[in-house]
N, C-alpha and C. Protein backbone atom coordinates (compact mmCIF):
# COMPACT_ATOMS: atom_id res chain seq x y z
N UNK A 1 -34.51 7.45 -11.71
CA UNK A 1 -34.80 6.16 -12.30
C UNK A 1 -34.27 5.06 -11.39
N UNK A 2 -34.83 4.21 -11.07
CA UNK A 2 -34.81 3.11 -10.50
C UNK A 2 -34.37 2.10 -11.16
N UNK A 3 -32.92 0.83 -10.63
CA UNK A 3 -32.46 -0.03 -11.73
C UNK A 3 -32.26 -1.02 -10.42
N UNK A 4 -32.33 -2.50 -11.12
CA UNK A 4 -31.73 -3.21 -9.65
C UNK A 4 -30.71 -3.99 -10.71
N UNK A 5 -29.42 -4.09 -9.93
CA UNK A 5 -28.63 -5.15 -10.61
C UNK A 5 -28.23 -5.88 -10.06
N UNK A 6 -27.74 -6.91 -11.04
CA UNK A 6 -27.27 -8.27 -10.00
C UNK A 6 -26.30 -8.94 -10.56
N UNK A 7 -25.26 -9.12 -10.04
CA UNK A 7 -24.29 -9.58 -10.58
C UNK A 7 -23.94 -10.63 -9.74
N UNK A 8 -24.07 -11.79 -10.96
CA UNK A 8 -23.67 -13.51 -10.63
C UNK A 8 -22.10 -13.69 -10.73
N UNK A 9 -21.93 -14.32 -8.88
CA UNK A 9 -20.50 -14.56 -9.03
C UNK A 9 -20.32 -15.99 -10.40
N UNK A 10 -18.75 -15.74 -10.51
CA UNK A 10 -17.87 -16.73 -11.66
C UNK A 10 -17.67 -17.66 -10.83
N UNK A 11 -18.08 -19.10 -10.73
CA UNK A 11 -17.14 -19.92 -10.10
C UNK A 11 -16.03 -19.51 -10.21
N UNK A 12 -15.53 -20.33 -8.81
CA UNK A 12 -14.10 -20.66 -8.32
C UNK A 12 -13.62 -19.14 -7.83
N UNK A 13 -13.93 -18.10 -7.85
CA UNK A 13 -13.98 -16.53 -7.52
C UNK A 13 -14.15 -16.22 -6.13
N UNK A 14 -14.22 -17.34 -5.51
CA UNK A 14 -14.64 -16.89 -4.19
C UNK A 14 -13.86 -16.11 -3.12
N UNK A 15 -12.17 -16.77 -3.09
CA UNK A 15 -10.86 -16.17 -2.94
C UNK A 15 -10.80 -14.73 -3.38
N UNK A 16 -11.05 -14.60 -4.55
CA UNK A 16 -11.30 -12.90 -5.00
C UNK A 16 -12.22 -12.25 -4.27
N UNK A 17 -12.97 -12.59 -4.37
CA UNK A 17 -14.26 -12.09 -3.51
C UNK A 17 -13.82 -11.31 -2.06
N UNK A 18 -13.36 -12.40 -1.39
CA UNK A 18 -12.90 -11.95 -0.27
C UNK A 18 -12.10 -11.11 -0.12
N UNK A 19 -11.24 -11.16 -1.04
CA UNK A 19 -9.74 -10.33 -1.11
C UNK A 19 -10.61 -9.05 -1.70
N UNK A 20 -11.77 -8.86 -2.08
CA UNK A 20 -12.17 -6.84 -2.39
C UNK A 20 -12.94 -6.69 -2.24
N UNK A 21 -13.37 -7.56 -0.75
CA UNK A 21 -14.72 -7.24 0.22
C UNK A 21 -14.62 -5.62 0.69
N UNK A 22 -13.44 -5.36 1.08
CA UNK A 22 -13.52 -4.17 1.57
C UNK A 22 -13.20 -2.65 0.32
N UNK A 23 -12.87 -3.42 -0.71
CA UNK A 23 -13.35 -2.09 -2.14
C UNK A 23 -14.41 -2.39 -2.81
N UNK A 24 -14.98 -3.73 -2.38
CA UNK A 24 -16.68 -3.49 -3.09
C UNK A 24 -17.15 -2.62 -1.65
N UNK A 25 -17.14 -2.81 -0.25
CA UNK A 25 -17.88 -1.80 0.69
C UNK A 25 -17.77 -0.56 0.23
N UNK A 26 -16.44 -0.29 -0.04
CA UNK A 26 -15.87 1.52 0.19
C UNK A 26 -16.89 1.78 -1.41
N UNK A 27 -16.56 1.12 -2.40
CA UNK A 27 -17.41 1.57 -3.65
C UNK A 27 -19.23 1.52 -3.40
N UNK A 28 -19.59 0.52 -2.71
CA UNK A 28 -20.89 0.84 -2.09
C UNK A 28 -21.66 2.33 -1.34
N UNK A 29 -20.12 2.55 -0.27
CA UNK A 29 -20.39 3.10 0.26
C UNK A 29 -20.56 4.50 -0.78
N UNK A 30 -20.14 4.69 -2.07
CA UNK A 30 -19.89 6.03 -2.28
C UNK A 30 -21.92 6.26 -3.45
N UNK A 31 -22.56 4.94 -2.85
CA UNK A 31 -23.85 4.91 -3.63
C UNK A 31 -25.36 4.92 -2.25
N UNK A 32 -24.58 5.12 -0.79
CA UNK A 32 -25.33 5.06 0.13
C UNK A 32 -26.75 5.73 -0.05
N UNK A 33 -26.51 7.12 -0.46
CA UNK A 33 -27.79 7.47 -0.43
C UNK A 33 -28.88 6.96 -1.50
N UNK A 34 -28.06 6.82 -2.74
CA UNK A 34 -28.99 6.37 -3.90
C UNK A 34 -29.89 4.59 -3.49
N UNK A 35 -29.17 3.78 -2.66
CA UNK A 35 -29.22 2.76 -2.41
C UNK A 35 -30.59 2.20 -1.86
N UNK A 36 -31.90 1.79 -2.30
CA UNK A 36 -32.84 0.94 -1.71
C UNK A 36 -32.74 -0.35 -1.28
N UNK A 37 -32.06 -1.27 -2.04
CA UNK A 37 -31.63 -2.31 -1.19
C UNK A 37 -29.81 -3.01 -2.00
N UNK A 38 -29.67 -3.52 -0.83
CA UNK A 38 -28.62 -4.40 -1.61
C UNK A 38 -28.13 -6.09 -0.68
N UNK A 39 -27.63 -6.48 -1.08
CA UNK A 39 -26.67 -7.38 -0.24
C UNK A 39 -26.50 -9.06 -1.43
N UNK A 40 -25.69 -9.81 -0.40
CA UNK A 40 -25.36 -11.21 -1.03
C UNK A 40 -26.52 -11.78 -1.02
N UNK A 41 -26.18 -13.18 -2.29
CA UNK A 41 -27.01 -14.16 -2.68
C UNK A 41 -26.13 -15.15 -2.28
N UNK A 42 -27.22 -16.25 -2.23
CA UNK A 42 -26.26 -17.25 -1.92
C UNK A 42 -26.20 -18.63 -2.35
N UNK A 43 -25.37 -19.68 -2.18
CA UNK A 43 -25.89 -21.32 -3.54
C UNK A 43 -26.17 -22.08 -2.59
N UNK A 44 -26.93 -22.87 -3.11
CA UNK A 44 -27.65 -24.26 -2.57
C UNK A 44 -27.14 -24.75 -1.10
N UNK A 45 -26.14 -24.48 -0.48
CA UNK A 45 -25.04 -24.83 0.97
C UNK A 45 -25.79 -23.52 2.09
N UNK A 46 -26.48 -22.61 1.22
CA UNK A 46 -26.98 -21.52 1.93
C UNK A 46 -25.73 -20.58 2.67
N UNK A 47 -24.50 -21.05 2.00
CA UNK A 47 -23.23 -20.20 3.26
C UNK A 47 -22.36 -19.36 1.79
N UNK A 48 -22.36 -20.04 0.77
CA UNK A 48 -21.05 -19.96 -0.25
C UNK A 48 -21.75 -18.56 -1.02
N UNK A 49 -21.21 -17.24 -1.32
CA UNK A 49 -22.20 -16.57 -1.88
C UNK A 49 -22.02 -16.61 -3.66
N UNK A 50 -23.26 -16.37 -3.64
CA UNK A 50 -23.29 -16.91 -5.59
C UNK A 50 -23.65 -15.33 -6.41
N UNK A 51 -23.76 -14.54 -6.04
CA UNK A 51 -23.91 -12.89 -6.30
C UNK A 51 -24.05 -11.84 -5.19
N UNK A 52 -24.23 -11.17 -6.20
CA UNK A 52 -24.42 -9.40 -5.21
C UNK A 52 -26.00 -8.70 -5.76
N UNK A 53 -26.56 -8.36 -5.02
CA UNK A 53 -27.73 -7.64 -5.42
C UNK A 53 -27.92 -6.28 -4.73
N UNK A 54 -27.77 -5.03 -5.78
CA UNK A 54 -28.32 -4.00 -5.59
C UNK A 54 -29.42 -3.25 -6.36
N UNK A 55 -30.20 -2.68 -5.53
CA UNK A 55 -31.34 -1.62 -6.19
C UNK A 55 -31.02 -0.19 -5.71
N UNK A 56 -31.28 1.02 -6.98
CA UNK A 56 -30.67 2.03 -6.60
C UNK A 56 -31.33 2.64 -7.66
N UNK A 57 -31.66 3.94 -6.89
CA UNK A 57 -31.80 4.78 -7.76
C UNK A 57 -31.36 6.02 -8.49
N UNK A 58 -30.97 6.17 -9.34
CA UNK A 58 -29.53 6.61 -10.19
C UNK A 58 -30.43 7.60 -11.40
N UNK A 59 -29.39 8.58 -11.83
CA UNK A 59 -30.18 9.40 -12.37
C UNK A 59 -30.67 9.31 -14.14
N UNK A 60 -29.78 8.16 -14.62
CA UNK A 60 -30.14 7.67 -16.10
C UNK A 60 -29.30 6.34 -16.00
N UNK A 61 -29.74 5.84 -17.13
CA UNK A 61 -29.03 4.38 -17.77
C UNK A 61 -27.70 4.83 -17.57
N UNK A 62 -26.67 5.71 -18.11
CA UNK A 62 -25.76 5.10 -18.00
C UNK A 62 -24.62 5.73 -16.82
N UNK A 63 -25.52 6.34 -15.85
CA UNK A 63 -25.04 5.88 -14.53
C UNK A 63 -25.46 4.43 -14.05
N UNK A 64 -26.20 4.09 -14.35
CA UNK A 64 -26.68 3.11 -13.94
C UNK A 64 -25.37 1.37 -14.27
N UNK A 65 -25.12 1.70 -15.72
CA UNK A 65 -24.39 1.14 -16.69
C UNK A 65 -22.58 1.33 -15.73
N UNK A 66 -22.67 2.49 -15.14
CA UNK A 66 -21.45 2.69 -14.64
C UNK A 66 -21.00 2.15 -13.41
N UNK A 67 -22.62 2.06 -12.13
CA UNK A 67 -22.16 1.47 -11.05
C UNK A 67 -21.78 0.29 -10.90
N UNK A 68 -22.64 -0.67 -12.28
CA UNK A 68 -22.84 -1.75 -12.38
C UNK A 68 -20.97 -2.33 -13.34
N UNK A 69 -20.75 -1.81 -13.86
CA UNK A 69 -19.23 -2.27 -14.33
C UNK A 69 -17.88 -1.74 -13.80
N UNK A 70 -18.47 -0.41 -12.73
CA UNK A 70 -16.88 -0.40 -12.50
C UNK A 70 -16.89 -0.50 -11.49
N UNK A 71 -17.66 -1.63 -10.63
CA UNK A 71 -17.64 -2.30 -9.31
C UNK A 71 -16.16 -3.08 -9.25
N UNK A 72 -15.57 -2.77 -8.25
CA UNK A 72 -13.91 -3.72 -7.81
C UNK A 72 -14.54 -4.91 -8.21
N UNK A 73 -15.50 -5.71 -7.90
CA UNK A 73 -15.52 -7.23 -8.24
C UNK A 73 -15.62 -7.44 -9.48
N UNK A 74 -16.40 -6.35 -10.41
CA UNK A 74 -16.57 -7.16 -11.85
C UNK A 74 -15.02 -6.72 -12.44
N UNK A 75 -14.72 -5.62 -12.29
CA UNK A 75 -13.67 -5.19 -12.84
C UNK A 75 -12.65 -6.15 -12.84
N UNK A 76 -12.33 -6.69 -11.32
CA UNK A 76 -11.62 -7.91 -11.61
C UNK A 76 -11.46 -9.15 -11.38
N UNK A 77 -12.63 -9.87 -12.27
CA UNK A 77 -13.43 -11.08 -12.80
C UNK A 77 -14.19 -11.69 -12.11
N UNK A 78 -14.55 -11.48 -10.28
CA UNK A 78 -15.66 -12.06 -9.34
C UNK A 78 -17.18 -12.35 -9.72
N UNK A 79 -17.29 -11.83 -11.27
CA UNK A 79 -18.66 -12.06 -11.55
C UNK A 79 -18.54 -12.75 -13.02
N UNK A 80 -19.45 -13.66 -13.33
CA UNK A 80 -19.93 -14.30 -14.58
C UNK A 80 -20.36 -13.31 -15.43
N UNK A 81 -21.00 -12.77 -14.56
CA UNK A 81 -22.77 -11.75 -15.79
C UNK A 81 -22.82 -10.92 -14.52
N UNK A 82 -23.69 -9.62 -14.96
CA UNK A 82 -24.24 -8.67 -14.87
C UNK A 82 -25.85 -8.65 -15.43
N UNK A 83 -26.86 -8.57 -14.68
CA UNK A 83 -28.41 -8.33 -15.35
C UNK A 83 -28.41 -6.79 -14.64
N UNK A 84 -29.23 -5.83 -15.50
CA UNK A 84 -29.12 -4.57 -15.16
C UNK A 84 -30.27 -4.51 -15.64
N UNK A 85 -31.56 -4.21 -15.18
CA UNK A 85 -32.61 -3.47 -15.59
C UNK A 85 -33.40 -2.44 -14.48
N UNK A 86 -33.97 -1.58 -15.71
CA UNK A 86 -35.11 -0.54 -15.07
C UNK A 86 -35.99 -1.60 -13.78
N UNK A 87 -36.17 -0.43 -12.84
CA UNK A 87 -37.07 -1.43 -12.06
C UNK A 87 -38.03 -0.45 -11.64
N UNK A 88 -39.13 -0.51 -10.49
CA UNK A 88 -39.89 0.48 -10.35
C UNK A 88 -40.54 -0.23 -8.61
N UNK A 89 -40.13 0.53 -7.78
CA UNK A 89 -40.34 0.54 -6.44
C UNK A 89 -41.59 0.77 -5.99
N UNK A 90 -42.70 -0.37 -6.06
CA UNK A 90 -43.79 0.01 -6.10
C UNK A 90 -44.34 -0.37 -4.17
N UNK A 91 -43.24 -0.86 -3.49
CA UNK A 91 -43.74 -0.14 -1.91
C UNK A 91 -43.05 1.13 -1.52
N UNK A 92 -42.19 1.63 -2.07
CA UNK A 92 -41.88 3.20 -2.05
C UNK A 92 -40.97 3.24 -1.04
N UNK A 93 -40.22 2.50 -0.45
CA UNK A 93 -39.47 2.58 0.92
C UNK A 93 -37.89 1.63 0.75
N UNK A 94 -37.30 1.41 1.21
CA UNK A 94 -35.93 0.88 1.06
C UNK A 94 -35.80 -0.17 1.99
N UNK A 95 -35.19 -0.76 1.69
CA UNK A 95 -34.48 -2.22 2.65
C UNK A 95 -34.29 -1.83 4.37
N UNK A 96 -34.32 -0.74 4.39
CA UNK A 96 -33.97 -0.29 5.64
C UNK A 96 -35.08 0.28 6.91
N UNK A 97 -35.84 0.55 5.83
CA UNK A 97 -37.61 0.88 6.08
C UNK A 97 -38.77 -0.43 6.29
N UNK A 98 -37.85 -1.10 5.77
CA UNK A 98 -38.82 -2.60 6.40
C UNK A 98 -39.05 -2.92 7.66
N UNK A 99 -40.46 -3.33 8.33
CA UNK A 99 -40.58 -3.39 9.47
C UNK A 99 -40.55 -4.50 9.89
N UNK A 100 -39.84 -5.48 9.24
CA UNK A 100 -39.77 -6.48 9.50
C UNK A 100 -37.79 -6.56 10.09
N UNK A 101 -37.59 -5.33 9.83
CA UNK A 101 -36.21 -5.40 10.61
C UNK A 101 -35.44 -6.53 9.37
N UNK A 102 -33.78 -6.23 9.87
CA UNK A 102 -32.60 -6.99 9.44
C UNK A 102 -32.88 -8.53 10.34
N UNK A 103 -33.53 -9.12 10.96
CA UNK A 103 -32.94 -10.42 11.39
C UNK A 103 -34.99 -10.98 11.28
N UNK A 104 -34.82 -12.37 11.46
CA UNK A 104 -36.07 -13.07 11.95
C UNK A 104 -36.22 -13.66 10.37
N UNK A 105 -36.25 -14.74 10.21
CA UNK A 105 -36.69 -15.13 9.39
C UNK A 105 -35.65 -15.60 7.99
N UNK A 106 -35.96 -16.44 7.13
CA UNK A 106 -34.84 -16.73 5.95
C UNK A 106 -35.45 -15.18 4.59
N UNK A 107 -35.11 -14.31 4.08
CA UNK A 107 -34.49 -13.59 3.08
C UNK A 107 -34.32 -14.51 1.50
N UNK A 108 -34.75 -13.96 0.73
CA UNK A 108 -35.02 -14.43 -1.10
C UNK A 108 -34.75 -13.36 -1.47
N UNK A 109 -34.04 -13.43 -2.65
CA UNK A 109 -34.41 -12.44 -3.94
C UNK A 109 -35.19 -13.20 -5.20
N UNK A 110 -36.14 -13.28 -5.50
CA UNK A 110 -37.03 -13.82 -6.68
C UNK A 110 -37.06 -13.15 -7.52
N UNK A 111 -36.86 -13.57 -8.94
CA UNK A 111 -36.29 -12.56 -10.30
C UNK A 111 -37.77 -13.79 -11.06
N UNK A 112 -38.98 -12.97 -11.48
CA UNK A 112 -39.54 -13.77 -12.54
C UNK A 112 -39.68 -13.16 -13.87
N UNK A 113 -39.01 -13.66 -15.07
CA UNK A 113 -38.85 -13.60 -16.26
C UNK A 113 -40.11 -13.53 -17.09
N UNK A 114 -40.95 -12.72 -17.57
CA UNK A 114 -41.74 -12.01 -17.77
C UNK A 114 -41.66 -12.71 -19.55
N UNK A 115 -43.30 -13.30 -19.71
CA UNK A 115 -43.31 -14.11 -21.16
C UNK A 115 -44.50 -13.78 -21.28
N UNK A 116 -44.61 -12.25 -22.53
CA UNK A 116 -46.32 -12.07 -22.46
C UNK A 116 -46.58 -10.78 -21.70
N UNK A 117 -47.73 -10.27 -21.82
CA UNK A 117 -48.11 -9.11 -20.74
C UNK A 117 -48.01 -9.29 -19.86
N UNK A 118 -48.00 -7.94 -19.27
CA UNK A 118 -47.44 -7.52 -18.06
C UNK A 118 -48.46 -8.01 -16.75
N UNK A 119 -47.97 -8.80 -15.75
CA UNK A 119 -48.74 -9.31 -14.76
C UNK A 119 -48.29 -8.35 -13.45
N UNK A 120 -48.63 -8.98 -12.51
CA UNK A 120 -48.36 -8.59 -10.56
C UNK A 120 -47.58 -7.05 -11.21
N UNK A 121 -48.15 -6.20 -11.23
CA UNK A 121 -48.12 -4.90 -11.68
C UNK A 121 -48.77 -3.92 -10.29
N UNK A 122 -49.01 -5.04 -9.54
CA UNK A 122 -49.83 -3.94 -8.30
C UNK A 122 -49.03 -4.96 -6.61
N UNK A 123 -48.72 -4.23 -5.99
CA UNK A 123 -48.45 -4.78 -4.37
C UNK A 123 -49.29 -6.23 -4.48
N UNK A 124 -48.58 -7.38 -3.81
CA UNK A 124 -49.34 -8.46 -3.59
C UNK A 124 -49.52 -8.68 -2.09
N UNK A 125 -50.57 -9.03 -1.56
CA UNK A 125 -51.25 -8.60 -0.88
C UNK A 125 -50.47 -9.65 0.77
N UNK A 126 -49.13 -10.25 0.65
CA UNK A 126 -48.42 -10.50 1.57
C UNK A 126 -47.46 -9.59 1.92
N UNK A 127 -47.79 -8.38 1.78
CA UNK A 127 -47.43 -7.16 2.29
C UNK A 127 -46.25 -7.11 3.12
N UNK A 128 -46.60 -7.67 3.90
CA UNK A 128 -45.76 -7.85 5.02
C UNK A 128 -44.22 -8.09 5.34
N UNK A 129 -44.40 -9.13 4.20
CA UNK A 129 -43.12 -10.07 4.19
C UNK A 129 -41.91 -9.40 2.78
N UNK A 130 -42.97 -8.59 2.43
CA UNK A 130 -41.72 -7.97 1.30
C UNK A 130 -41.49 -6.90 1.86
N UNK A 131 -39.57 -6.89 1.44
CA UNK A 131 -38.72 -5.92 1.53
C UNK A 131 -38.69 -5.31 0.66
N UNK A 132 -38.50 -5.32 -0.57
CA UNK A 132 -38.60 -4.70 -1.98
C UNK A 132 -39.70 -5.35 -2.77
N UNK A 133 -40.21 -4.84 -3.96
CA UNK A 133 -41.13 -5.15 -4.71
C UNK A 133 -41.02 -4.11 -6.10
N UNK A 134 -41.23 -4.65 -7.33
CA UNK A 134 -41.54 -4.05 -8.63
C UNK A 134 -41.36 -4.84 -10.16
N UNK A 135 -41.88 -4.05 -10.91
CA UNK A 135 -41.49 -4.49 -12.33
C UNK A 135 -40.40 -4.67 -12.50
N UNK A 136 -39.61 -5.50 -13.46
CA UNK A 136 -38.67 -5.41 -14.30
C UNK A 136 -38.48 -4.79 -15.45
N UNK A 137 -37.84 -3.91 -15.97
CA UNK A 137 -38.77 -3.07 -17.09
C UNK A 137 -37.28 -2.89 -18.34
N UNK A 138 -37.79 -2.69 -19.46
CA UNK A 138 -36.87 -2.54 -20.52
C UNK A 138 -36.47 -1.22 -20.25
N UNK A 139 -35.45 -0.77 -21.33
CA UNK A 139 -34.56 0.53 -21.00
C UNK A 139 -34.85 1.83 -21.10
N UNK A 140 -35.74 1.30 -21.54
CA UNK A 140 -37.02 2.90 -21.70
C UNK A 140 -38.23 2.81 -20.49
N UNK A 141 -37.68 2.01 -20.02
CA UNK A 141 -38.90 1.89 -18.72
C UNK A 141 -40.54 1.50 -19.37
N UNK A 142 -40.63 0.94 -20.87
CA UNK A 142 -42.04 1.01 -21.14
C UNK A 142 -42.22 -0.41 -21.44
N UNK A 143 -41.76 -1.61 -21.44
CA UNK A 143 -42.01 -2.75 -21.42
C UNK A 143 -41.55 -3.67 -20.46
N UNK A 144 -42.65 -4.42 -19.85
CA UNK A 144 -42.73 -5.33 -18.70
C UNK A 144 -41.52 -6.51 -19.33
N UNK A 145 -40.27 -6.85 -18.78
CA UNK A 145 -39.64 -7.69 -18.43
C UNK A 145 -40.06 -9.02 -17.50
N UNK A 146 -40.85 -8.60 -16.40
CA UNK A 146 -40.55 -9.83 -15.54
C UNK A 146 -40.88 -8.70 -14.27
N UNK A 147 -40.73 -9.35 -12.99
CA UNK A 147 -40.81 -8.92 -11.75
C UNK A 147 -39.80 -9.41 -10.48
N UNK A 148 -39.27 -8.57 -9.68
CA UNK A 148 -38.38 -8.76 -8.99
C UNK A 148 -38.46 -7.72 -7.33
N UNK A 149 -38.52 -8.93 -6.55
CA UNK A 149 -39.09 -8.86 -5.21
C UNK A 149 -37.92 -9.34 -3.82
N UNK A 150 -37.47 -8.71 -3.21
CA UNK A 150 -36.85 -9.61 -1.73
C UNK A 150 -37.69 -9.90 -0.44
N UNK A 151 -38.19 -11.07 -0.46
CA UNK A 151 -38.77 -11.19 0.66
C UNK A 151 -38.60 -12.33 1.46
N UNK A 152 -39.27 -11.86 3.12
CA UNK A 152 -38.78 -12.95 3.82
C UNK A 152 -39.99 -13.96 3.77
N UNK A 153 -39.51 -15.09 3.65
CA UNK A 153 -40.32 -16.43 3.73
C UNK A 153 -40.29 -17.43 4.50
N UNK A 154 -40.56 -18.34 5.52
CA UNK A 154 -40.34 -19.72 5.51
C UNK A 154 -39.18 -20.51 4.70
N UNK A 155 -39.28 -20.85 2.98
CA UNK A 155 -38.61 -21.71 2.71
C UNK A 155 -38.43 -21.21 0.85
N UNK A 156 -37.88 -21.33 0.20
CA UNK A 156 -38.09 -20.95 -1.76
C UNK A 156 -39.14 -21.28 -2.25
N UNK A 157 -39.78 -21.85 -1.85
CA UNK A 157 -41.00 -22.46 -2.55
C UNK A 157 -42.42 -21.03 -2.12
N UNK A 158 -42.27 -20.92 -0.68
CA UNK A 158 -43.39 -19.36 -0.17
C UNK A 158 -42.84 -18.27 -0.95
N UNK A 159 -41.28 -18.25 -1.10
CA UNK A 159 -40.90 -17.28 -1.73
C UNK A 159 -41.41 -16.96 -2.82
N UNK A 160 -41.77 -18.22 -3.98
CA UNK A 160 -41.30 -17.88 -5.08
C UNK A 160 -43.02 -18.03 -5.40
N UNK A 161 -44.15 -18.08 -4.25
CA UNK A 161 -45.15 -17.71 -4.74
C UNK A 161 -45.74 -15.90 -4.42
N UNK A 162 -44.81 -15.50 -4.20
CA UNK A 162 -44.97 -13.89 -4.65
C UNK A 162 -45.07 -13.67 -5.45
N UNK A 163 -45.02 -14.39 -6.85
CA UNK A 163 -45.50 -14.03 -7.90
C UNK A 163 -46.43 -14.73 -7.93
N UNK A 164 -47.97 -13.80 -8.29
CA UNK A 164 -48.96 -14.61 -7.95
C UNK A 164 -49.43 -15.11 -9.20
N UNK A 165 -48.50 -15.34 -10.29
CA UNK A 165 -49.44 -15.21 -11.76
C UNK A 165 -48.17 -16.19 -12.27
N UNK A 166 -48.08 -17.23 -11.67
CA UNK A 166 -46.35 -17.96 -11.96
C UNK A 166 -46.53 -18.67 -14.15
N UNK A 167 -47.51 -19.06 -14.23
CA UNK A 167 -47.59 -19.68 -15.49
C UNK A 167 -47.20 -18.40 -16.33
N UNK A 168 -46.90 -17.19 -16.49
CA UNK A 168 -46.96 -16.12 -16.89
C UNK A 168 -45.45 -15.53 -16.88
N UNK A 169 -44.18 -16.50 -16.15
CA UNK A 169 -43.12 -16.54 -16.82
C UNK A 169 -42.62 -17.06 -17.15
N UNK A 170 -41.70 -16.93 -18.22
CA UNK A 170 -40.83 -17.85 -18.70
C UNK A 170 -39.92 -18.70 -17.72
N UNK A 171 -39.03 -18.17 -16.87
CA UNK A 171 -38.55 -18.24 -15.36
C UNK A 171 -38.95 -17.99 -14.04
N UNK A 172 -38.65 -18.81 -13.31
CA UNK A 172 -38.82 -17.64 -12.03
C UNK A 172 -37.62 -18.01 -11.01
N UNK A 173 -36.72 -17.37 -10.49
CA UNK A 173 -35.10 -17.94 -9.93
C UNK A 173 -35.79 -17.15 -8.48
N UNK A 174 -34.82 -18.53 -7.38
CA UNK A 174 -35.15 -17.83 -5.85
C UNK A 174 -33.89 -18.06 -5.34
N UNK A 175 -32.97 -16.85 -5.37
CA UNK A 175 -31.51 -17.41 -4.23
C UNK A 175 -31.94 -16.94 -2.54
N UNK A 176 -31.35 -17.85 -1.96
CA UNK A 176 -31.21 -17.34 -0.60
C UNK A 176 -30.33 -15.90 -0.72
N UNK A 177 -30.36 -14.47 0.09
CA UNK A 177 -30.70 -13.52 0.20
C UNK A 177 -30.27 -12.83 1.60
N UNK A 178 -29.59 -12.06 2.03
CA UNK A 178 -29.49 -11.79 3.23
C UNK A 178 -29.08 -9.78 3.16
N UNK A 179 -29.87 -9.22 3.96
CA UNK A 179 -29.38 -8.00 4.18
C UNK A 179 -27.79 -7.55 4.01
N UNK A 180 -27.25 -6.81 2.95
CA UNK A 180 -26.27 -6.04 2.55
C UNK A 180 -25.63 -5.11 3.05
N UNK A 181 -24.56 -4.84 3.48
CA UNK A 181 -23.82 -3.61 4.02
C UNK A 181 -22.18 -4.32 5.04
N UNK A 182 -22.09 -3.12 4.92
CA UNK A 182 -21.35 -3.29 6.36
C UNK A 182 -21.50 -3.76 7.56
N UNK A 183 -20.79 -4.78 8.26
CA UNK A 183 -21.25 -5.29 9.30
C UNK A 183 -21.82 -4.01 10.09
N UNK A 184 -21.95 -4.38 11.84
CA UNK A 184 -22.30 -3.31 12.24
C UNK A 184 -21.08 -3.27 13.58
């Protein structure tokens, strides 16, 4: 099962942050293989990071439930919220499989909040530029949430027309976005 989560830093957390950069890596590291994509978000300054985003695929909810809370940062208070849902990897390949490579270009994560049937249910046809792509899905995996995509764009605005059916959510959020891991 496929879940992407995202956990929004807490203001003023940023000091923390730093101080269990290297036990959120080592706890990353112990999800490497399950891992399709991950890395920081970032606020409006484009430098300050405002969450963490991972997609992974894990073998039920409440592994899923587990990577997502007993991460060093939430455990101790670097995050506001936690969103955890089913997701469904509909280019079939990982952050790492992109041929668009780690550098060239500005990086989004676009989360659209799903009001009504289920829309962009199929690859959109800028292929290219997405790193990840899929539904957002309830906990049974059988109801459309919303849709959630990382891709590289120009500027938030190209980003956030990857959803090609925009009147059709309630939301649609674009943070700046940058490849996840360990330096190199």
């Amino acid at each position: 099962m496929e879940f992407l989560c995202y956990h929004r830093d807490r203001p003023g957390s940023l000091p923390l942050r730093h101080e269990l950069l290297e036990a959120h890596w080592a706890y990353m590291d112990r999800y490497a293989e399950e891992m399709i994509a991950r890395g920081p978000t970032f606020g409006e300054d484009g430098e300050t990071p405002s969450g963490s985003v991972h997609i992974l695929d894990l073998p039920d909810a409440g592994a899923a439930r587990a990577f997502a809370f007993d991460e060093p940062g939430y455990r101790a208070g670097v995050y506001r919220d936690v969103m955890l849902r089913r997701w469904r990897n509909l280019l079939g390949r990982t952050m790492w499989d992109f041929p668009g490579g780690r550098e060239g270009g500005d990086r989004f994560l676009v989360l659209g909040f799903g009001a009504g049937q289920a829309v962009d249910l199929a690859v959109p046809p800028c292929r290219d530029d997405l790193i990840a792509y899929g539904p957002l899905l309830s906990d049974d995996g059988a109801t459309w949430l919303g849709t959630a995509a990382l891709v590289r764009a120009e500027d938030p605005e190209t980003a956030r027309a990857v959803l090609l059916t925009p009147d059709r959510y309630a939301d649609i959020e674009v943070h700046d976005w940058q490849f996840g891991g360990r330096p190199s």
